[in-house]
Structure formats: C-alpha cells, structure tokens
PDB file of N, CA and C in Angstrom:
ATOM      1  N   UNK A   1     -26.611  12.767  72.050  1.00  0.00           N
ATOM      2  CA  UNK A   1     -27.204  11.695  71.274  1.00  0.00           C
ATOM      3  C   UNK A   1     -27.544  12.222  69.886  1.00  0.00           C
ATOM      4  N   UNK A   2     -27.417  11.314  68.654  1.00  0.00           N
ATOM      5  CA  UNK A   2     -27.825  11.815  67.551  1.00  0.00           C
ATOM      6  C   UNK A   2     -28.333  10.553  66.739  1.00  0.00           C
ATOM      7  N   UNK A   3     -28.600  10.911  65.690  1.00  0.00           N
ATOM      8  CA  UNK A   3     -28.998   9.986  64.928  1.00  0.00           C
ATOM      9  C   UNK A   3     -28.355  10.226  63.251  1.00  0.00           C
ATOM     10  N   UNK A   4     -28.159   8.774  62.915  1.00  0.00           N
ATOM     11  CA  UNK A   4     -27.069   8.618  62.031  1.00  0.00           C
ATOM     12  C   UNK A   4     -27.701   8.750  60.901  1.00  0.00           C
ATOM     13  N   UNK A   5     -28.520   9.814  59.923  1.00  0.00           N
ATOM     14  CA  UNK A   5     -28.667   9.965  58.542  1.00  0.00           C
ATOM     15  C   UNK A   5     -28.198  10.018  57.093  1.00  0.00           C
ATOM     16  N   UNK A   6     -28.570   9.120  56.216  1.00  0.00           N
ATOM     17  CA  UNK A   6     -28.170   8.997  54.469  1.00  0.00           C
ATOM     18  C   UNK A   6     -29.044   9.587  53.862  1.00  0.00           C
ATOM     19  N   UNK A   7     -28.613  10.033  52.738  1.00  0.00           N
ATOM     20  CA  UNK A   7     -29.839  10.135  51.617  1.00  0.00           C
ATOM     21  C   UNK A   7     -29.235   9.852  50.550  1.00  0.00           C
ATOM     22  N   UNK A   8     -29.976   8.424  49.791  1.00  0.00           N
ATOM     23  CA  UNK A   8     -28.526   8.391  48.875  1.00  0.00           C
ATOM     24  C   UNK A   8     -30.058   8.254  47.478  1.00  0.00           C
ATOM     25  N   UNK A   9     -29.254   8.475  46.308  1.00  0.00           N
ATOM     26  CA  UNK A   9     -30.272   8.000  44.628  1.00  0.00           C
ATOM     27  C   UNK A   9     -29.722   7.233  44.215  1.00  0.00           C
ATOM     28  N   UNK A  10     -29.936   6.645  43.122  1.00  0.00           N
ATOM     29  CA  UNK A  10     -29.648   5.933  42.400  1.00  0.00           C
ATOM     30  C   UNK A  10     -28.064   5.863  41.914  1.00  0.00           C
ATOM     31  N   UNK A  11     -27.683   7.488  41.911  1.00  0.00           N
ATOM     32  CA  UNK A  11     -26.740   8.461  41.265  1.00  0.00           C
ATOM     33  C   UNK A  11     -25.414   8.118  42.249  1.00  0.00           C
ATOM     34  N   UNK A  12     -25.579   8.492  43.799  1.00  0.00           N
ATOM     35  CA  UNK A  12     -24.988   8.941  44.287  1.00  0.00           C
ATOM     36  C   UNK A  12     -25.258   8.625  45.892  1.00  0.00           C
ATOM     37  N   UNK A  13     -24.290   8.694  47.004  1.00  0.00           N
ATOM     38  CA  UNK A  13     -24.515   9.157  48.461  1.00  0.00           C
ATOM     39  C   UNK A  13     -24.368  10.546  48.370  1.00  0.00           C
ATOM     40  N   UNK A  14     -25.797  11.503  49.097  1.00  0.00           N
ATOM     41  CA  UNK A  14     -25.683  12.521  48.836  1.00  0.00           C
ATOM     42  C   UNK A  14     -25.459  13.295  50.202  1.00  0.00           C
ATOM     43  N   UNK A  15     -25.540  12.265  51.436  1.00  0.00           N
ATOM     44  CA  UNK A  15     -25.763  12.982  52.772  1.00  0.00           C
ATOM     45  C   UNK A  15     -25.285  11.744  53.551  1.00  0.00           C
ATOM     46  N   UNK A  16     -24.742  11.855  54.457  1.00  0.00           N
ATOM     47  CA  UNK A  16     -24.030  11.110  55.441  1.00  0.00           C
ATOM     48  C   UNK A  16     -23.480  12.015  56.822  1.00  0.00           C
ATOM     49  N   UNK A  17     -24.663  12.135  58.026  1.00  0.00           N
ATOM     50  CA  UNK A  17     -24.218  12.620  58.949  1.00  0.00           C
ATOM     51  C   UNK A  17     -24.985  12.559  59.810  1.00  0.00           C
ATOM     52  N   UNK A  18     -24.470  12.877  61.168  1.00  0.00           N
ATOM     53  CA  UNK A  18     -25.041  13.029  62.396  1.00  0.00           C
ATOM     54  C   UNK A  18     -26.233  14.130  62.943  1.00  0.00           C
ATOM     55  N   UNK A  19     -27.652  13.922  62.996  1.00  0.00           N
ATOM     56  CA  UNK A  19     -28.530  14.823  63.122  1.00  0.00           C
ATOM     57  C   UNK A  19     -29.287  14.804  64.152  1.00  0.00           C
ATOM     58  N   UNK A  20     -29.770  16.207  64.607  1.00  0.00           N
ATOM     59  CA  UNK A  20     -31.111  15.297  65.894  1.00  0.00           C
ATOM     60  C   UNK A  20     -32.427  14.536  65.310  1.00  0.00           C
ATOM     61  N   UNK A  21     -33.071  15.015  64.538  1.00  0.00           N
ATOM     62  CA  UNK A  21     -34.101  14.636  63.868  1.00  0.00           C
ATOM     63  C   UNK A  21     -34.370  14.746  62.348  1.00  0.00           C
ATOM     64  N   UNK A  22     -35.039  13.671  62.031  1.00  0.00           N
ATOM     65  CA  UNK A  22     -35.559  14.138  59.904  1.00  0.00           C
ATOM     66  C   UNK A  22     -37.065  13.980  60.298  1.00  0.00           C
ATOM     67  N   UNK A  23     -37.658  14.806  59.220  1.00  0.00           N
ATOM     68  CA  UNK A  23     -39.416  14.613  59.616  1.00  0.00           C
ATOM     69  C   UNK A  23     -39.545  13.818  57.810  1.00  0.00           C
ATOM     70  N   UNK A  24     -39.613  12.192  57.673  1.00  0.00           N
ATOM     71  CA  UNK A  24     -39.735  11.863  56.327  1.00  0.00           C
ATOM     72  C   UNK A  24     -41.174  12.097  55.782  1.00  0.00           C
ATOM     73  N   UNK A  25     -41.349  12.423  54.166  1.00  0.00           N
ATOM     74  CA  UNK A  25     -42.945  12.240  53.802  1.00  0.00           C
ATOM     75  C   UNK A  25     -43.567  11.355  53.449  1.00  0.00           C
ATOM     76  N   UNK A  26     -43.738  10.285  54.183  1.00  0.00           N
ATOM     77  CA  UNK A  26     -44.030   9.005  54.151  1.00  0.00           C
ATOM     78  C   UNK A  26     -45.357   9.027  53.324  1.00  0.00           C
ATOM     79  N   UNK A  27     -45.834   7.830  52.894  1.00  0.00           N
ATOM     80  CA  UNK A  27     -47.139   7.961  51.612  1.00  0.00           C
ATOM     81  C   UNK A  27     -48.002   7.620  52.599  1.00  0.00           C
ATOM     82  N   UNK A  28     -48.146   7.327  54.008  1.00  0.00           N
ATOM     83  CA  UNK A  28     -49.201   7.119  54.710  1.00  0.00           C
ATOM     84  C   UNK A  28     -49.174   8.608  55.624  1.00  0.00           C
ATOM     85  N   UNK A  29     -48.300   9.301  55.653  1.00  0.00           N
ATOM     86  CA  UNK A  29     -48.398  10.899  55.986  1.00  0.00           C
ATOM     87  C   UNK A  29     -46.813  10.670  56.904  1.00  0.00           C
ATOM     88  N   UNK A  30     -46.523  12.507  57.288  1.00  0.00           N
ATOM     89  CA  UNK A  30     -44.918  12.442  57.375  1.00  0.00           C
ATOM     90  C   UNK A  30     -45.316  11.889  58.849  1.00  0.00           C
ATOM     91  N   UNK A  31     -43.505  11.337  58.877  1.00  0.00           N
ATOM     92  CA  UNK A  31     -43.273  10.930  60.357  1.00  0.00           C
ATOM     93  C   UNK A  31     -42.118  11.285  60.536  1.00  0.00           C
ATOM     94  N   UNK A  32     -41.750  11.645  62.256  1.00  0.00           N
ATOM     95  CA  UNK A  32     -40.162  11.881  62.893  1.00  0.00           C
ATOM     96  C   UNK A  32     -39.270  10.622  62.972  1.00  0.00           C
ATOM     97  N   UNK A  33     -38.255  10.877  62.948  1.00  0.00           N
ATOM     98  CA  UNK A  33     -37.495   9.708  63.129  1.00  0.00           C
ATOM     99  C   UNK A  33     -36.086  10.398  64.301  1.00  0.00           C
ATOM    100  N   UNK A  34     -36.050  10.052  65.582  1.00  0.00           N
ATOM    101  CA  UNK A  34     -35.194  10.315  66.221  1.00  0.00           C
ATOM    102  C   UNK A  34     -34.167   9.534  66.542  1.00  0.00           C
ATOM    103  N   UNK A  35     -33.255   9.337  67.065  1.00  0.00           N
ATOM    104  CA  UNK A  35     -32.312   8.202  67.640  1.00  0.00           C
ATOM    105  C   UNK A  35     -32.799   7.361  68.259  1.00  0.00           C
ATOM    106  N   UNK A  36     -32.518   6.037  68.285  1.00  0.00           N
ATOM    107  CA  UNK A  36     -33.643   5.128  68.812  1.00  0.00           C
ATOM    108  C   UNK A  36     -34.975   4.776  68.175  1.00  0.00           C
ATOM    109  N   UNK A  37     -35.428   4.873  67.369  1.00  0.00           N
ATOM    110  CA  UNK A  37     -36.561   5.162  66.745  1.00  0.00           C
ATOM    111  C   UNK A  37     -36.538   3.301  66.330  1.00  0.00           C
ATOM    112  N   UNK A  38     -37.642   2.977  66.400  1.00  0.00           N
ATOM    113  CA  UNK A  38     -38.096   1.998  65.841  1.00  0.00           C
ATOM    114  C   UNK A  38     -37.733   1.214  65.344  1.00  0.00           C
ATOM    115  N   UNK A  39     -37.199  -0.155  64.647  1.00  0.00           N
ATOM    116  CA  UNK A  39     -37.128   0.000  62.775  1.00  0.00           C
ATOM    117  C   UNK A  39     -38.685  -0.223  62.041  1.00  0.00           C
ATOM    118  N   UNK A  40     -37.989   0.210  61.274  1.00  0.00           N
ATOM    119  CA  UNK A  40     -39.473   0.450  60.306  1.00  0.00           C
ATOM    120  C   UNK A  40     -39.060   0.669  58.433  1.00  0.00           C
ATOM    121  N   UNK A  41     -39.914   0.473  57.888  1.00  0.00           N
ATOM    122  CA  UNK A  41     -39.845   0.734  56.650  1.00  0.00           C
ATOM    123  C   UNK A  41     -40.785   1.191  55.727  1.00  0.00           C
ATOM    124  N   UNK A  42     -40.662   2.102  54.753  1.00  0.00           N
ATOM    125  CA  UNK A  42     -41.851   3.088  53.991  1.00  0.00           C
ATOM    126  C   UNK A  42     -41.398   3.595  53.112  1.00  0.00           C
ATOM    127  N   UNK A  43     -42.327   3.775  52.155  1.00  0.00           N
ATOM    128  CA  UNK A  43     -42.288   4.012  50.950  1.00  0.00           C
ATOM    129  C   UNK A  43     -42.620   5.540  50.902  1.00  0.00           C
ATOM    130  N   UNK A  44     -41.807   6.827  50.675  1.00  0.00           N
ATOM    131  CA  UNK A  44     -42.047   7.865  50.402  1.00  0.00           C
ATOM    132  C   UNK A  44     -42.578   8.635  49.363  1.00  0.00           C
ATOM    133  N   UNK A  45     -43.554   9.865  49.633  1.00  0.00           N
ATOM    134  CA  UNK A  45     -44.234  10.041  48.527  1.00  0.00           C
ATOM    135  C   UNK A  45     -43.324  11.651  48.211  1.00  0.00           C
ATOM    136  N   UNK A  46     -43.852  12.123  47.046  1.00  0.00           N
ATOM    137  CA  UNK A  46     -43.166  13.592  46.556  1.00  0.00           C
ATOM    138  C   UNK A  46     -43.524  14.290  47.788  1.00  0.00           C
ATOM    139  N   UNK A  47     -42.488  14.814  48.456  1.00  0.00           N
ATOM    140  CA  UNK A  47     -42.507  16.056  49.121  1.00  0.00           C
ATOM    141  C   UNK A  47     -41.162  16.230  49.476  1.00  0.00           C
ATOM    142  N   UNK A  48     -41.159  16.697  50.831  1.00  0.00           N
ATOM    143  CA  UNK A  48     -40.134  17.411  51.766  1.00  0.00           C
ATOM    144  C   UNK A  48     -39.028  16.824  53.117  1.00  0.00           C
ATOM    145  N   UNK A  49     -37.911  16.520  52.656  1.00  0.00           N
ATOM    146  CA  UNK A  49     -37.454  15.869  53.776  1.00  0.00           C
ATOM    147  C   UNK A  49     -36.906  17.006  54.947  1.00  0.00           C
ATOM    148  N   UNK A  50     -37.636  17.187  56.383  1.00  0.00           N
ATOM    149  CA  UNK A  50     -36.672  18.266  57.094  1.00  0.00           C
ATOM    150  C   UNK A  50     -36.174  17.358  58.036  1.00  0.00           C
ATOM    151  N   UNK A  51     -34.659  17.903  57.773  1.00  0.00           N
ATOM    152  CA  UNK A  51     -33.693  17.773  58.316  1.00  0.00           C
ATOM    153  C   UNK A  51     -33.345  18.677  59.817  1.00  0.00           C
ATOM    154  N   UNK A  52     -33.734  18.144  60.833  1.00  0.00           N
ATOM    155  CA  UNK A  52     -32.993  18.979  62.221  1.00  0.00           C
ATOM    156  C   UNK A  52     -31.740  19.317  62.825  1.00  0.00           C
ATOM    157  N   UNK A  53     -31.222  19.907  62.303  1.00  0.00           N
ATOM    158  CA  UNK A  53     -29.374  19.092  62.954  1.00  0.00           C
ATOM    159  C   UNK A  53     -29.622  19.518  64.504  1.00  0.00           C
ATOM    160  N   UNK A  54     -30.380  20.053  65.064  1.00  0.00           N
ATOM    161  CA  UNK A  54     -29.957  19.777  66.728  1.00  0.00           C
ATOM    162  C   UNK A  54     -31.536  20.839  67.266  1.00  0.00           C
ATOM    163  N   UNK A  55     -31.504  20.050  68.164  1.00  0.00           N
ATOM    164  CA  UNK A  55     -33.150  20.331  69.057  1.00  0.00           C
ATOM    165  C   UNK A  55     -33.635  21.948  69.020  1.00  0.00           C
ATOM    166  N   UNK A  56     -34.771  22.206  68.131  1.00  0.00           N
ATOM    167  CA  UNK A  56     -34.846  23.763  68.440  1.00  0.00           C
ATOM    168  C   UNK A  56     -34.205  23.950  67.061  1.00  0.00           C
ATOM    169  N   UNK A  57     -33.542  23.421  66.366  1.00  0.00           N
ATOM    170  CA  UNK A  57     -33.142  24.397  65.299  1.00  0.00           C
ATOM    171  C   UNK A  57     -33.916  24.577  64.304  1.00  0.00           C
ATOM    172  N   UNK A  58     -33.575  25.409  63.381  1.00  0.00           N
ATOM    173  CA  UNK A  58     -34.823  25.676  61.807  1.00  0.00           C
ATOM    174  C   UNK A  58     -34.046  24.249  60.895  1.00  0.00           C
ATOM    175  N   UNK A  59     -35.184  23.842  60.731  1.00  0.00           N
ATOM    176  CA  UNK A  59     -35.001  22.849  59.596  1.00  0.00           C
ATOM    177  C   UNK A  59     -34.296  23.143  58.148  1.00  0.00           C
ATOM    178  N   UNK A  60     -33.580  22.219  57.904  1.00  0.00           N
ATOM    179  CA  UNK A  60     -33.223  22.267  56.345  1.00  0.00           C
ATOM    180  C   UNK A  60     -33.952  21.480  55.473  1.00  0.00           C
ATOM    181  N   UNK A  61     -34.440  21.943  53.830  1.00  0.00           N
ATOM    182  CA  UNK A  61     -35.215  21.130  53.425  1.00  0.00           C
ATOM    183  C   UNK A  61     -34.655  20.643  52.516  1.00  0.00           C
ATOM    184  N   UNK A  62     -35.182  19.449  51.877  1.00  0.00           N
ATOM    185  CA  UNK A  62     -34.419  18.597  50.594  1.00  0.00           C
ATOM    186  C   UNK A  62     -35.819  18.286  50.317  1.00  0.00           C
ATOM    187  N   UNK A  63     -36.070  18.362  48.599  1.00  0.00           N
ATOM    188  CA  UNK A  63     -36.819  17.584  48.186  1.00  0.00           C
ATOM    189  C   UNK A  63     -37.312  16.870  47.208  1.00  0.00           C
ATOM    190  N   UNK A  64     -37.421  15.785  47.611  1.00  0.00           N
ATOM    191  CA  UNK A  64     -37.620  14.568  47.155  1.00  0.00           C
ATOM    192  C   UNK A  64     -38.630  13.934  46.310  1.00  0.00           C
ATOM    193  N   UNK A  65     -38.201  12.848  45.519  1.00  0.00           N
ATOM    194  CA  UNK A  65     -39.711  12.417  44.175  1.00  0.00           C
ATOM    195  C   UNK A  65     -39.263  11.035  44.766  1.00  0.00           C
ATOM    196  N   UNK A  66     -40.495  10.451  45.132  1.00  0.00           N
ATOM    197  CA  UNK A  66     -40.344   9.115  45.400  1.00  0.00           C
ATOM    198  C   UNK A  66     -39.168   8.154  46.439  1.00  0.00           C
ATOM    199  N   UNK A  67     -39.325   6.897  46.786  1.00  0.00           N
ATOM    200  CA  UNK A  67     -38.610   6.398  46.834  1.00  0.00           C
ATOM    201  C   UNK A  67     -38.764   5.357  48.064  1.00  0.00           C
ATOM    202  N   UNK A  68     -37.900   4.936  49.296  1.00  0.00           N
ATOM    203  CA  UNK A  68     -38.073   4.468  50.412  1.00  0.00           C
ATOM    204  C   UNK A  68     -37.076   5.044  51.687  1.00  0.00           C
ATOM    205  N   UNK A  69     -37.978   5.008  52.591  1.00  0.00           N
ATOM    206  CA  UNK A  69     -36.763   5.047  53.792  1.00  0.00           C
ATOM    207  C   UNK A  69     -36.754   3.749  54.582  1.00  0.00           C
ATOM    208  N   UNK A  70     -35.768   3.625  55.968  1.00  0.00           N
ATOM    209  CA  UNK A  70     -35.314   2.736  56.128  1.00  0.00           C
ATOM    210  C   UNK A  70     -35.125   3.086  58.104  1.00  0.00           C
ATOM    211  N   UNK A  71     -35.109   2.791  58.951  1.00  0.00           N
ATOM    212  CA  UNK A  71     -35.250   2.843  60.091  1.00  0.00           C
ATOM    213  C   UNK A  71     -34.928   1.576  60.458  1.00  0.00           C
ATOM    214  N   UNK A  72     -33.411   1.526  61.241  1.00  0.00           N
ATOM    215  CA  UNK A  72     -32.790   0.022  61.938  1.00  0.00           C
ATOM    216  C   UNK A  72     -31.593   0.619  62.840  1.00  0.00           C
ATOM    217  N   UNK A  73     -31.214  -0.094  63.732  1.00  0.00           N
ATOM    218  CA  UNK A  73     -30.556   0.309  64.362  1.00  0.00           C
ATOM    219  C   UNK A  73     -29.606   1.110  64.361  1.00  0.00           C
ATOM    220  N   UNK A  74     -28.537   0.906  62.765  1.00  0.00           N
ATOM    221  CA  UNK A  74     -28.027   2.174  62.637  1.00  0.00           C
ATOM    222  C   UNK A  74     -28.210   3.379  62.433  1.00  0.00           C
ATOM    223  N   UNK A  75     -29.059   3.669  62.005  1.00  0.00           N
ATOM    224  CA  UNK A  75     -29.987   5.015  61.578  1.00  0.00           C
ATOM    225  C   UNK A  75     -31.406   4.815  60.635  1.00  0.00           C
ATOM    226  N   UNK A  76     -31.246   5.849  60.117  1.00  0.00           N
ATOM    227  CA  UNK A  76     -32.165   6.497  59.231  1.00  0.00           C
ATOM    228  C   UNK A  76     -32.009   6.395  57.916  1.00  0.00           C
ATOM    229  N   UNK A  77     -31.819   5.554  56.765  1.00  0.00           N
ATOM    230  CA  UNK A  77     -31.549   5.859  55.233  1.00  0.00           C
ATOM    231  C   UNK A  77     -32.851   6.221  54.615  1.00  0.00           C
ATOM    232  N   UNK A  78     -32.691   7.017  53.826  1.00  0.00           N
ATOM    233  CA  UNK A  78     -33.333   7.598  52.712  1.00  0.00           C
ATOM    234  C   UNK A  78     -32.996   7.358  51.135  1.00  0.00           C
ATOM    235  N   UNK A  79     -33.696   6.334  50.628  1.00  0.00           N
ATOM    236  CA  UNK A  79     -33.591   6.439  49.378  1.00  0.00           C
ATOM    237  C   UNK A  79     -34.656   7.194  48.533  1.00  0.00           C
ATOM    238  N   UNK A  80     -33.562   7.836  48.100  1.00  0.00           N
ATOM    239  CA  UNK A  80     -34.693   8.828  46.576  1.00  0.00           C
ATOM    240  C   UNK A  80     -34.548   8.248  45.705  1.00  0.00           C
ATOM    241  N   UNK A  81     -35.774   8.326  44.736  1.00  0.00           N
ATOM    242  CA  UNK A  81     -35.715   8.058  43.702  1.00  0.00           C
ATOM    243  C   UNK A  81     -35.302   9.273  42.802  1.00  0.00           C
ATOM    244  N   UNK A  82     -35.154  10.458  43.107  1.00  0.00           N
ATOM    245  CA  UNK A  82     -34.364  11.719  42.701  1.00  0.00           C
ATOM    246  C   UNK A  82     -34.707  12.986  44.094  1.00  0.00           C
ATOM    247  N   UNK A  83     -33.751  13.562  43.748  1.00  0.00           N
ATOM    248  CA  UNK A  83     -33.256  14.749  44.648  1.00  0.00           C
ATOM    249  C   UNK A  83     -33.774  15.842  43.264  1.00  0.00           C
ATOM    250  N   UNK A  84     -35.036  16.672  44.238  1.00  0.00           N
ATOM    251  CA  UNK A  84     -34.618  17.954  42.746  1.00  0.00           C
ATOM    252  C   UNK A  84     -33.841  19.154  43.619  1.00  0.00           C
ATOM    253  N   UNK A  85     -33.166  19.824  42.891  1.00  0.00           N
ATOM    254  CA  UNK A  85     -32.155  20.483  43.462  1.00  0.00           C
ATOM    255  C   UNK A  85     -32.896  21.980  43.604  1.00  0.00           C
ATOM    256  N   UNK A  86     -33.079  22.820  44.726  1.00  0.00           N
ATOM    257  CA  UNK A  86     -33.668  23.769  44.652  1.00  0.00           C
ATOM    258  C   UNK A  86     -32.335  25.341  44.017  1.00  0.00           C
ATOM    259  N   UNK A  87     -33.029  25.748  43.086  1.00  0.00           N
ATOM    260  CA  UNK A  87     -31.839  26.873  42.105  1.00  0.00           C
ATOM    261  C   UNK A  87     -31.682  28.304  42.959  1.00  0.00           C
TER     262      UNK A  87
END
C-alpha cells in the first residue's frame, strides 16, 4: 500500500510519487498523512515537509514557505508557495 504524493509551486510539478508517509507543517501544528487518510484541507506554515518512502525509513526533508495541502482520495498534494532549495 502507498500513498500517492505531489508537491507542486507556482513554477513547477516538483514531486510525483508513491510514498508510505509525509509528516505536513500544518499552521495548526504538523500532521501524518498515510494512505487512506481522511480528506482534509490546510494551510501550511514555513517549515519541513518529511517525506517517508517506506515504513521505518529515515525521512527526506523539503522545505517549504507557505502554502496549502490537500488530502482526497487520490492522495496527498502539496502546494508551496516556494520550495527553498537546500545548497
């Protein structure tokens, strides 16, 4: 089982794939989003999106300034309002 994740900006689709879990930084504090998950919708504040690709693994981080996510049956979207790119 997985769950179907985007992260797209203004700019661009920057992520399109199959993951176990994202932990988003929602402006009411972070939340998991697994397969099956809810729908739901929220407005994200500056922080950290981790990315799980499979149960037990070390997270990958992306992070993010603003924006919304999105929780519906197909997955998980993430809109940023920018991606800063870590150098």
């Amino acid at each position: 089982m997985a769950l179907h994740f985007e992260l797209v900006t203004p700019e661009k689709l920057l992520r399109s794939e199959e993951v176990h879990m994202v932990v988003v930084p929602g402006t009411e504090g972070d939340f998991g989003v697994l397969e099956r998950h809810a729908p739901v919708m929220s407005t994200i504040r500056d922080g950290e999106v981790k990315i799980f690709a499979s149960a037990g693994a070390t997270p990958e981080t992306v992070r993010v300034e603003g924006g919304f996510a999105e929780v519906n049956a197909e997955g998980l979207t993430i809109l940023a309002e920018k991606v800063v790119e870590e150098n």
